[in-house]
N, C-alpha and C. Protein backbone atom coordinates (compact mmCIF):
# COMPACT_ATOMS: atom_id res chain seq x y z
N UNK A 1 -40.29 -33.01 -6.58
CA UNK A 1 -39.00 -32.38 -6.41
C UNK A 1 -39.18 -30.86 -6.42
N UNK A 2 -38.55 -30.52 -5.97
CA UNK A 2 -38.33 -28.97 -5.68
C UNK A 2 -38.07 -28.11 -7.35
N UNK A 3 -38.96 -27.10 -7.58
CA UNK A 3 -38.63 -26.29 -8.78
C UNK A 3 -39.03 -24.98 -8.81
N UNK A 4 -37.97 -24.16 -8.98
CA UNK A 4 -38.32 -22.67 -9.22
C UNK A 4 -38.46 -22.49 -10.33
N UNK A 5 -39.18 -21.84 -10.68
CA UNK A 5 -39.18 -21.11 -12.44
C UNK A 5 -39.45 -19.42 -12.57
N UNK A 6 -38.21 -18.67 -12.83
CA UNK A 6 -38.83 -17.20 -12.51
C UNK A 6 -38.88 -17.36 -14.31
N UNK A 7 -39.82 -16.12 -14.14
CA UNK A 7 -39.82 -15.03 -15.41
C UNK A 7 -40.14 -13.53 -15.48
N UNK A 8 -40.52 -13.16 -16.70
CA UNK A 8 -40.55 -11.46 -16.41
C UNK A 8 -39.41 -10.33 -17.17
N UNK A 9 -38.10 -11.31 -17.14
CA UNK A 9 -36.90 -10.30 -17.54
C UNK A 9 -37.26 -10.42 -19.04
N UNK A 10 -36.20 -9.17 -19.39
CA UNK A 10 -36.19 -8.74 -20.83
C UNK A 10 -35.62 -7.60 -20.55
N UNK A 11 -35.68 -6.85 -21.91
CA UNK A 11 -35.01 -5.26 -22.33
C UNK A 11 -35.17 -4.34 -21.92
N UNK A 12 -34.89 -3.39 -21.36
CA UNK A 12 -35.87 -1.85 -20.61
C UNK A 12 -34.71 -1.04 -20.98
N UNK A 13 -35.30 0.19 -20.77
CA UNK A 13 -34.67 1.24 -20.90
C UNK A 13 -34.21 2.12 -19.49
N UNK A 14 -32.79 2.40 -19.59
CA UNK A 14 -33.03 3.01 -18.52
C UNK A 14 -33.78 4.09 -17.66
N UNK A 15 -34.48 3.63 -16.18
CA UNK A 15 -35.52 4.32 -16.16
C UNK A 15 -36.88 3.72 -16.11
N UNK A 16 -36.68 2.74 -16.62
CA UNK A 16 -37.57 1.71 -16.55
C UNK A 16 -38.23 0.55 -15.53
N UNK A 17 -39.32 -0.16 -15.69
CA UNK A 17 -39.64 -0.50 -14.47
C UNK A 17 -39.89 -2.80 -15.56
N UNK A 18 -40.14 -3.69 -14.13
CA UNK A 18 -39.73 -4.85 -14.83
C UNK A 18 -40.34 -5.63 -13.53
N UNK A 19 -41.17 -6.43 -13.76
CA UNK A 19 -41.70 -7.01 -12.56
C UNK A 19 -41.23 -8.81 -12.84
N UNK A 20 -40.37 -8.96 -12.01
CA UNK A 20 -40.28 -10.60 -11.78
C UNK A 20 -40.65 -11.43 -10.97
N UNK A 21 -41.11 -12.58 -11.83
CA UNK A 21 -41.89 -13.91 -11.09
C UNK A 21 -40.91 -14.89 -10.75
N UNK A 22 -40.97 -16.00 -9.88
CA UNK A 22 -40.63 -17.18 -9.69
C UNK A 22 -41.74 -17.58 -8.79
N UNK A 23 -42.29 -18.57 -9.63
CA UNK A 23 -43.26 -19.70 -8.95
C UNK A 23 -42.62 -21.12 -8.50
N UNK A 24 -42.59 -21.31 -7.66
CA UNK A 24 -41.69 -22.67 -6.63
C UNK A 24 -43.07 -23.76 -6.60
N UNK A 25 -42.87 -24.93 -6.33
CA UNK A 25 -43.43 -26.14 -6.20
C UNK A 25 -42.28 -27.09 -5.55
N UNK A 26 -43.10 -28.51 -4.99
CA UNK A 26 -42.04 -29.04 -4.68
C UNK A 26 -41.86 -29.33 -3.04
N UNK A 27 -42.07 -28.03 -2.37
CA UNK A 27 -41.88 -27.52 -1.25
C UNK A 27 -42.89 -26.87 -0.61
N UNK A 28 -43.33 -26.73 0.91
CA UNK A 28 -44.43 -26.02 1.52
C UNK A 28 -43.51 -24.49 1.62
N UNK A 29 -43.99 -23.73 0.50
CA UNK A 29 -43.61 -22.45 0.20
C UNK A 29 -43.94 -21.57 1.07
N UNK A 30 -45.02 -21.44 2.69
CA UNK A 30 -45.20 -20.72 3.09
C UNK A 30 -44.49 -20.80 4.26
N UNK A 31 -43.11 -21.64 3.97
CA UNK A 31 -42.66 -21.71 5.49
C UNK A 31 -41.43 -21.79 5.32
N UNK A 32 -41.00 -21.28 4.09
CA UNK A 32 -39.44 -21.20 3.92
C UNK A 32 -39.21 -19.48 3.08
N UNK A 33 -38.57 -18.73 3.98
CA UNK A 33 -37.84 -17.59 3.52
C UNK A 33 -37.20 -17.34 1.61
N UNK A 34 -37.68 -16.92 1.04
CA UNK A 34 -37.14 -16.90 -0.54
C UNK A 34 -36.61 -15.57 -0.89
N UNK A 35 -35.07 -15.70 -1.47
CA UNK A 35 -34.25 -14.83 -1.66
C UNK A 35 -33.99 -14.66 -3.46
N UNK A 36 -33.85 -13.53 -3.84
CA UNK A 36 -33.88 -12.99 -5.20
C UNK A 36 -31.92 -13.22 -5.17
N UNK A 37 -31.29 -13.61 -5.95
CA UNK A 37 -30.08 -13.28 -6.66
C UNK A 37 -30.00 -12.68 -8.16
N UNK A 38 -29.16 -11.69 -8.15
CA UNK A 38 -28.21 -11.51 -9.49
C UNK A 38 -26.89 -11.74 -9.26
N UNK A 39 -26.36 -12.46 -10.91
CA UNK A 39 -25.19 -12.27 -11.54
C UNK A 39 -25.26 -11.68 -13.11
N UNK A 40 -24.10 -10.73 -12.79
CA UNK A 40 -23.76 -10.05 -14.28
C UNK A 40 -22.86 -10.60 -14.37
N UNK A 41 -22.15 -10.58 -15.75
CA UNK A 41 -21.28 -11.16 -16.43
C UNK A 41 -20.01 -10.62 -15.99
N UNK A 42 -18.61 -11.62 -15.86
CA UNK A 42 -17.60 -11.32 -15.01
C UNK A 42 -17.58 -10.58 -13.50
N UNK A 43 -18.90 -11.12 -12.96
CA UNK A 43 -19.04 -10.48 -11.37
C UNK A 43 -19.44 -11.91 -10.96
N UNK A 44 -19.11 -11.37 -9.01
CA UNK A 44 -19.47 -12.82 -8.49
C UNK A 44 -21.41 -12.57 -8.27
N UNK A 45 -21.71 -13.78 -7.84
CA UNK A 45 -23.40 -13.75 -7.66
C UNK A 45 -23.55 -12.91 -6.59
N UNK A 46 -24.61 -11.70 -6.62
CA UNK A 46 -24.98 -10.99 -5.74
C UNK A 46 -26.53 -10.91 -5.24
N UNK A 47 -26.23 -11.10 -3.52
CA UNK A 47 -28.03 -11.37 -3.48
C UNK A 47 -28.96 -9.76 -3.40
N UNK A 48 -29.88 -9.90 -3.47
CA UNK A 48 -30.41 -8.75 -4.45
C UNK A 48 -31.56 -8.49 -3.04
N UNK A 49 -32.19 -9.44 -2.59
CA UNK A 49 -33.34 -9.22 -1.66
C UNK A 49 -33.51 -10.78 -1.35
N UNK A 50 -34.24 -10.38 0.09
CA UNK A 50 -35.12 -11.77 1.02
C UNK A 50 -35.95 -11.13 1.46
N UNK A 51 -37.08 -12.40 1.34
CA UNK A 51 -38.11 -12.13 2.59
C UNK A 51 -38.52 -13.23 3.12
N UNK A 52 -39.24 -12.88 4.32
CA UNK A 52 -38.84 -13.91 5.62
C UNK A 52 -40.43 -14.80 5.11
N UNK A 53 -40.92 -15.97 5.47
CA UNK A 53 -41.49 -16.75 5.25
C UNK A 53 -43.25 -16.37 4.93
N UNK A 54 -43.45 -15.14 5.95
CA UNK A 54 -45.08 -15.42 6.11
C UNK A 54 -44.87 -13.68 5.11
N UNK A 55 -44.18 -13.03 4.91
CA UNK A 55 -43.71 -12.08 4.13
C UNK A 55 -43.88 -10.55 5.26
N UNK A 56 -43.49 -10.94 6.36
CA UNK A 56 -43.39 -9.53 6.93
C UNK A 56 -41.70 -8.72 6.98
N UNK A 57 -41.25 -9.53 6.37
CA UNK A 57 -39.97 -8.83 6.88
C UNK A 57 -39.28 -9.20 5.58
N UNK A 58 -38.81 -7.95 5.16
CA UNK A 58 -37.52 -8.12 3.96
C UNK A 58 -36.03 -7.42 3.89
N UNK A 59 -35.47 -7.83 3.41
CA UNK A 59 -34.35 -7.05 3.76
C UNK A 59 -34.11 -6.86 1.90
N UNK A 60 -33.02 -6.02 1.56
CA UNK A 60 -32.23 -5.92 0.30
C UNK A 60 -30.79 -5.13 0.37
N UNK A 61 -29.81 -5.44 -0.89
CA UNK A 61 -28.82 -4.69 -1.00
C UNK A 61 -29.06 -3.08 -1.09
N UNK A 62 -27.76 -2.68 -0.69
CA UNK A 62 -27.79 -1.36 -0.57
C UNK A 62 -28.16 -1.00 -2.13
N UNK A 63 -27.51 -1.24 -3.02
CA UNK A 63 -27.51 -0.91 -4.56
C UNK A 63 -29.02 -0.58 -5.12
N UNK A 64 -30.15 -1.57 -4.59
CA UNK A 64 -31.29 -1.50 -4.88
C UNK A 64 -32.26 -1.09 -3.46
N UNK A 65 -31.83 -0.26 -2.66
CA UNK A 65 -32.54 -0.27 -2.32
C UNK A 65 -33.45 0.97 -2.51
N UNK A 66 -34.67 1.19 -2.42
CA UNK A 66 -35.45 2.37 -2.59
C UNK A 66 -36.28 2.12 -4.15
N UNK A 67 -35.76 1.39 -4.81
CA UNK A 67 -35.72 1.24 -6.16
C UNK A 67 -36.49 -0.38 -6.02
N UNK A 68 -36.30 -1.44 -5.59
CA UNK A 68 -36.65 -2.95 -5.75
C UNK A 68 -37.53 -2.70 -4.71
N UNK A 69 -38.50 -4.13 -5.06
CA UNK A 69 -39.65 -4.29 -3.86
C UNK A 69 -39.85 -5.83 -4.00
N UNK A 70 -39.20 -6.51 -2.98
CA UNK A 70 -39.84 -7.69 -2.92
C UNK A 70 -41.13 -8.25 -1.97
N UNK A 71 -41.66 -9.44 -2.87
CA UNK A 71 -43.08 -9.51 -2.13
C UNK A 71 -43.34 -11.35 -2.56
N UNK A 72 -44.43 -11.54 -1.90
CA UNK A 72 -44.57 -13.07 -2.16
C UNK A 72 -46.21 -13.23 -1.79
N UNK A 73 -46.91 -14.36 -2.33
CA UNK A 73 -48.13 -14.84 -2.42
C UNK A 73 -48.37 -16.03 -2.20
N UNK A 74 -48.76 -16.39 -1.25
CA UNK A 74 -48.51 -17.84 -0.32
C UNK A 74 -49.66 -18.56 -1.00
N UNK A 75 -50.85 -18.12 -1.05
CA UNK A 75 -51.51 -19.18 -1.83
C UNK A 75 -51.27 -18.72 -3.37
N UNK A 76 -50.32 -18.67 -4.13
CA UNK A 76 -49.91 -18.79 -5.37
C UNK A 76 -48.58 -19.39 -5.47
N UNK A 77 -48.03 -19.64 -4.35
CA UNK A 77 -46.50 -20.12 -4.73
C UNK A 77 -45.69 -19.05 -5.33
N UNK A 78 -45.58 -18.02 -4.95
CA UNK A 78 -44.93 -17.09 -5.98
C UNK A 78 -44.38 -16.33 -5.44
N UNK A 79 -43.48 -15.98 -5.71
CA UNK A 79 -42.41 -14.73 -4.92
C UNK A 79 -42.03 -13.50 -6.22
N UNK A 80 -42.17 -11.95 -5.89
CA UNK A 80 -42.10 -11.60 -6.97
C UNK A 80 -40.75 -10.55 -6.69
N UNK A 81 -40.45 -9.74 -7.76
CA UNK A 81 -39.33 -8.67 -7.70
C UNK A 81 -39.74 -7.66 -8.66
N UNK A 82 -40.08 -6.55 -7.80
CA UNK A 82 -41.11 -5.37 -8.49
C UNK A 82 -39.47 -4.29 -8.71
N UNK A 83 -39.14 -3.86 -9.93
CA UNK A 83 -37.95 -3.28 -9.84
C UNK A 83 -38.01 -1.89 -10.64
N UNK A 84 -37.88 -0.80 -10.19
CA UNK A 84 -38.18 0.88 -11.00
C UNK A 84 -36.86 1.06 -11.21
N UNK A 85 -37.17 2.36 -11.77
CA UNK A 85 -35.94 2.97 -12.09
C UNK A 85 -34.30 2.24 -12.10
N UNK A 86 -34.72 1.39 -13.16
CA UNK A 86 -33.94 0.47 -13.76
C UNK A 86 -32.85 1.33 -13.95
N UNK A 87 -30.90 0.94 -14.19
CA UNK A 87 -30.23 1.81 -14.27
C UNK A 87 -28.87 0.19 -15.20
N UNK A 88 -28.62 0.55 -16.05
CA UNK A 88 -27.67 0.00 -16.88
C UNK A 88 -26.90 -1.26 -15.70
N UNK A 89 -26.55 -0.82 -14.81
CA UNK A 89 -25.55 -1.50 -13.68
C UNK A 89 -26.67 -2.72 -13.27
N UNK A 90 -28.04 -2.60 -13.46
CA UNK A 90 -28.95 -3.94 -12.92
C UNK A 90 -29.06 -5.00 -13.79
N UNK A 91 -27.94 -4.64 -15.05
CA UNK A 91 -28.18 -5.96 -15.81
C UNK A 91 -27.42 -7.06 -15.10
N UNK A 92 -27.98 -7.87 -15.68
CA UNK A 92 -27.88 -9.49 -14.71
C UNK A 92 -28.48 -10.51 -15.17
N UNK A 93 -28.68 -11.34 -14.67
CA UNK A 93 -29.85 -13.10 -14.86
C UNK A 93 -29.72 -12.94 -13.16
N UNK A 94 -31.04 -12.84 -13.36
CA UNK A 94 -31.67 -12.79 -11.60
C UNK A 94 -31.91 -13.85 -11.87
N UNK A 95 -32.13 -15.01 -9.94
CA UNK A 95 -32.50 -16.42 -9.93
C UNK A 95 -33.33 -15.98 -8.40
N UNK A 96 -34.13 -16.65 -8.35
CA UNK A 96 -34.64 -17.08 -7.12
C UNK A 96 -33.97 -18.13 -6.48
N UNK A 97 -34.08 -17.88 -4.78
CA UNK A 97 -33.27 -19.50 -3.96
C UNK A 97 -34.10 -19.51 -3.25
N UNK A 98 -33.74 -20.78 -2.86
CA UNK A 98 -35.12 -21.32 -1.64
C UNK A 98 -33.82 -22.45 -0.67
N UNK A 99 -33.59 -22.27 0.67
CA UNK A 99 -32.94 -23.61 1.49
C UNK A 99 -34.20 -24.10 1.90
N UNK A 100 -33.97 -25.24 1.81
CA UNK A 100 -34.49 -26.46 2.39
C UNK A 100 -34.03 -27.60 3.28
N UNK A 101 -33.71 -27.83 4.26
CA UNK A 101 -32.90 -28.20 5.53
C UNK A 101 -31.92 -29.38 4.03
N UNK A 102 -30.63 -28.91 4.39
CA UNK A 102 -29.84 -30.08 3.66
C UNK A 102 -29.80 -29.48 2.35
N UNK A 103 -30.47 -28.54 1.68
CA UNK A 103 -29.92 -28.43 0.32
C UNK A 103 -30.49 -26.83 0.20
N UNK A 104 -29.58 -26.11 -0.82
CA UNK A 104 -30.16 -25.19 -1.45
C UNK A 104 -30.21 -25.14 -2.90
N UNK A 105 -31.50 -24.42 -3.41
CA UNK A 105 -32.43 -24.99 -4.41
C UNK A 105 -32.21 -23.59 -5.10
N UNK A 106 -31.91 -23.57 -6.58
CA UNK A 106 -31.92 -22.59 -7.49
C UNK A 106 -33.10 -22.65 -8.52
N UNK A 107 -33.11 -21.50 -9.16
CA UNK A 107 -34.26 -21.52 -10.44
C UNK A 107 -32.80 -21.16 -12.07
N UNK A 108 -33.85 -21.67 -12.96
CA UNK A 108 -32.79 -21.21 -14.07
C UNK A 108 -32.05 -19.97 -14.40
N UNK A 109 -32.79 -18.98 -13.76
CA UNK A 109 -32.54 -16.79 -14.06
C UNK A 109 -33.75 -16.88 -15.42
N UNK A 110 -33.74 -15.43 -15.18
CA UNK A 110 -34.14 -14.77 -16.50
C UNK A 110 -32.90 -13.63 -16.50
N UNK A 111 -32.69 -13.58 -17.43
CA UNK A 111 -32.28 -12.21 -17.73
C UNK A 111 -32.84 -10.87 -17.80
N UNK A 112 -32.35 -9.68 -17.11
CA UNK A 112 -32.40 -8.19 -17.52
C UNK A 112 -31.56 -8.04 -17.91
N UNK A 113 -31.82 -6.74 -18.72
CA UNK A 113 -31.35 -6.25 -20.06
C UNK A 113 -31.75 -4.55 -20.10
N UNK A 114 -31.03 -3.75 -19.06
CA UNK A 114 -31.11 -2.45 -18.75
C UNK A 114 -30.23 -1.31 -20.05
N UNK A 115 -30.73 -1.27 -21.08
CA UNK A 115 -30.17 -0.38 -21.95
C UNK A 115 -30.81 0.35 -23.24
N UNK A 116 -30.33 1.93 -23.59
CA UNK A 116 -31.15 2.50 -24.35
C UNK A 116 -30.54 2.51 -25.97
């Protein structure tokens, strides 16, 4: 069965930098596009970054951009979210998604925790 598991989040200060994992199984990971989400508390879910399957092409929100770097490792299963200059407003529980013809597939979040 299909499973994401990110990790990585925790506390920073603003200013700070926070590198997140999600390792997927389940699925042939080098041929499906994987997208980063956040939700903060009383906001709707916001997607944060994608990148396209073989990892040449990514896109992200305006909010992060210049600041986030997404990237992925095909023979590791792993998609990561390299994030600097952390700023109070990036707190959240980021999740990784993955579609898979007929369903889309979540991971549990980790939480960030942007404060001094």
């Amino acid at each position: 069965q299909v499973q994401l598991v990110e990790s990585g989040g925790g506390l920073v200060q603003p200013g700070g930098s926070l590198r997140l994992s999600c390792v997927a199984s389940g699925f042939t990971f080098s041929i499906r596009a994987m997208t980063w989400y956040r939700q903060a508390p009383g906001k709707e879910r916001e997607l944060v970054a994608v990148i396209s399957a073989a990892g040449g092409s990514t896109n992200y929100a305006d909010s992060v951009k210049g600041r986030f770097t997404i990237s992925r490792d095909n023979v590791k299963n792993t998609v990561y979210l390299q994030m600097n200059s952390l700023k109070p407003e990036d707190t959240a529980v980021y999740s990784c998604n993955v579609v898979v013809p007929g369903r889309t597939y979540w991971g549990q979040g980790t939480q960030v925790t942007v404060s001094s």
